[in-house]
C-alpha atoms as a PDB file:
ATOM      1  CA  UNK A   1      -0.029  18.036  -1.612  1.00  0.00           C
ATOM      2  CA  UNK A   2      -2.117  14.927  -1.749  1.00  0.00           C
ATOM      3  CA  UNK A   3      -5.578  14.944  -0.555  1.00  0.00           C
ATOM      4  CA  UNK A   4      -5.446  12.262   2.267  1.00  0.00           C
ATOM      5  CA  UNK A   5      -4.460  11.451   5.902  1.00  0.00           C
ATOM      6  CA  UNK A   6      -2.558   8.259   6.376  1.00  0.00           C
ATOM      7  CA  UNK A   7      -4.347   6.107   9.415  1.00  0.00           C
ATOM      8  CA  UNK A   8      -1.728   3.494   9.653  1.00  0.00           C
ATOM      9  CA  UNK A   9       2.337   2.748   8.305  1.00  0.00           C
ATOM     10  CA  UNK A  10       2.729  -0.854   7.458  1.00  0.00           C
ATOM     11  CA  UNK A  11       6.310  -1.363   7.034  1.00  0.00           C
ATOM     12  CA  UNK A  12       7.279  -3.798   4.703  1.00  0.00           C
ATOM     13  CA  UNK A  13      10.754  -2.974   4.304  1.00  0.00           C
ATOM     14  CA  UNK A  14      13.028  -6.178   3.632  1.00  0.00           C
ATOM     15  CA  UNK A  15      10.097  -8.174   2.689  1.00  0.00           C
ATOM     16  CA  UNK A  16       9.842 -10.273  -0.858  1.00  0.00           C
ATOM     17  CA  UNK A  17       7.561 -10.116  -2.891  1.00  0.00           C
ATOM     18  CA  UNK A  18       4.483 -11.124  -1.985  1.00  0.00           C
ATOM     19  CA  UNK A  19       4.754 -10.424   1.422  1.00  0.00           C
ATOM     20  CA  UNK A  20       4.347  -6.858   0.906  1.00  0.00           C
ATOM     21  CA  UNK A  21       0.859  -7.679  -0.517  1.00  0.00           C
ATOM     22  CA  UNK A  22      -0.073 -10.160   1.807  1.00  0.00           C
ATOM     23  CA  UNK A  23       0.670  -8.016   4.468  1.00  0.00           C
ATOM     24  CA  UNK A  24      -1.514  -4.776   2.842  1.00  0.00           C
ATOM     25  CA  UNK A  25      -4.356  -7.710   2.330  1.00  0.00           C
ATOM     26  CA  UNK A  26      -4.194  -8.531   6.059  1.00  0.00           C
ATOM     27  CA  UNK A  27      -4.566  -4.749   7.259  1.00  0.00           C
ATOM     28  CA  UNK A  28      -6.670  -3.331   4.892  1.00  0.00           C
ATOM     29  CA  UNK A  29      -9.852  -4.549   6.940  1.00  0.00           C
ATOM     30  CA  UNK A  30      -8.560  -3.414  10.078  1.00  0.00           C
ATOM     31  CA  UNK A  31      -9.244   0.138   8.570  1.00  0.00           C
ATOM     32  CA  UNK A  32     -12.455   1.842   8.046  1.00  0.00           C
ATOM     33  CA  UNK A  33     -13.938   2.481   4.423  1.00  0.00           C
ATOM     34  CA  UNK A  34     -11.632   5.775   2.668  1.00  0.00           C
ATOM     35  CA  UNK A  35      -9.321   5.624   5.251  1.00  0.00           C
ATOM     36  CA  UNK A  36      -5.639   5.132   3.909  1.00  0.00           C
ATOM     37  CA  UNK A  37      -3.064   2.624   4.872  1.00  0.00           C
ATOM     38  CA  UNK A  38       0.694   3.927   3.985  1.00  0.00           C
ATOM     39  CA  UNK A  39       3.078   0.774   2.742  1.00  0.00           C
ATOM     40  CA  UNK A  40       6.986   1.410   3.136  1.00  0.00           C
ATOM     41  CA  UNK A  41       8.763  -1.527   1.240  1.00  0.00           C
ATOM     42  CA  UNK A  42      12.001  -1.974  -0.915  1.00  0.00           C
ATOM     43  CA  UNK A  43      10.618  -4.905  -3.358  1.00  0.00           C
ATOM     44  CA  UNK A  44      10.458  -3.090  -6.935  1.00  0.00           C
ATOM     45  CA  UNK A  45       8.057  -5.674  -7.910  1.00  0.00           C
ATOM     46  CA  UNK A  46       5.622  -4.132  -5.565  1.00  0.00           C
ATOM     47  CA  UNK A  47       5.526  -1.335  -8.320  1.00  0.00           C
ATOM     48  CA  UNK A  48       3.671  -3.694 -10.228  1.00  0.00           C
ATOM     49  CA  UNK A  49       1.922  -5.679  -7.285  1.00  0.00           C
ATOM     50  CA  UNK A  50       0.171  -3.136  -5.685  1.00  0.00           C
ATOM     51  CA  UNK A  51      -1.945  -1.552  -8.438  1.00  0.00           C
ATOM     52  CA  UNK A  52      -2.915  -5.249  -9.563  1.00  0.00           C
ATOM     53  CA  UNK A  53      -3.736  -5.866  -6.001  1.00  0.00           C
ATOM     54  CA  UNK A  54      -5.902  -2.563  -5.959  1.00  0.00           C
ATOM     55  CA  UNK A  55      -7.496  -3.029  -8.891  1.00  0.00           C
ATOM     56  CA  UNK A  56      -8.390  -6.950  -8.461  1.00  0.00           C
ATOM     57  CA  UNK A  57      -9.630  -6.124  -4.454  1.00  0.00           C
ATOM     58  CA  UNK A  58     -11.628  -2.912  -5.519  1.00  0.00           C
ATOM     59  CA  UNK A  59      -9.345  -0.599  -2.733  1.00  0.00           C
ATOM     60  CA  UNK A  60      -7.450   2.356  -4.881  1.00  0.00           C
ATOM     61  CA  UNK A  61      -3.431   3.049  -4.540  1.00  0.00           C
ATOM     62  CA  UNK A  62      -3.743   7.166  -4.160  1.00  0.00           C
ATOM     63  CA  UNK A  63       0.013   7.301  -4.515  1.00  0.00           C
ATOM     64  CA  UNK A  64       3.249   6.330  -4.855  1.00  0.00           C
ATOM     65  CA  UNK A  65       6.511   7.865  -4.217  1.00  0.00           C
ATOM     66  CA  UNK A  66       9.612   6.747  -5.170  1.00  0.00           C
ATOM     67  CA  UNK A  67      12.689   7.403  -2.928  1.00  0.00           C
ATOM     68  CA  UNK A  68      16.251   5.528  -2.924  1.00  0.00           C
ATOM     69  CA  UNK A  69      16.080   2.630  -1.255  1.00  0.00           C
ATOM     70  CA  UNK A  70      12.274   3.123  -0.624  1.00  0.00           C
ATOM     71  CA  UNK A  71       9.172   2.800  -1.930  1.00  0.00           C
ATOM     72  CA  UNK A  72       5.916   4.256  -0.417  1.00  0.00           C
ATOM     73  CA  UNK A  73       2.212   3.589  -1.298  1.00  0.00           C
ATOM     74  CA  UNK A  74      -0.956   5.675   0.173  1.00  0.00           C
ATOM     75  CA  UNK A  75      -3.972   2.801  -0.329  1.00  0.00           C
ATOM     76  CA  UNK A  76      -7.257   3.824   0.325  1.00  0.00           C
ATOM     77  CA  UNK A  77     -10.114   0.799   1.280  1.00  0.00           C
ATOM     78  CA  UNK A  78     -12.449   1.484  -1.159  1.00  0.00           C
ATOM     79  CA  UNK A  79     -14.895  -1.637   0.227  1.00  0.00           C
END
């Protein structure tokens, strides 16, 4: 089981890309440092987005999980 306690869902379900992003880049600072935000969407180029987004913002994607129809990411603010 993952080490962490989600703080707040963002679903992003529906939403092309970038909106998914945008929408993680909007909450992110609404939670406090090592908390973890939990993304729902069904754009497979957030696969890709997110961990670029992570790395370029210096916040950490703890994990993602892979379901039909769904895709979920733990982020944790790093900053």
């Amino acid at each position: 089981m993952a080490d962490y306690t989600v703080s707040r869902t963002l679903d992003c379900k529906g939403l092309p890309c970038p909106m998914p992003v945008i929408k993680l880049s909007q909450e992110i600072g609404k939670v406090a440092v090592g908390e973890v935000i939990e993304v729902l969407t069904t754009d497979p180029g957030s696969l890709a987005d997110f961990p670029a987004w992570a790395k370029t913002t210096g916040n950490a994607v703890v994990e993602t999980k892979q379901e039909p129809g769904l895709i979920r990411f733990a982020v944790k603010r790093q900053k």
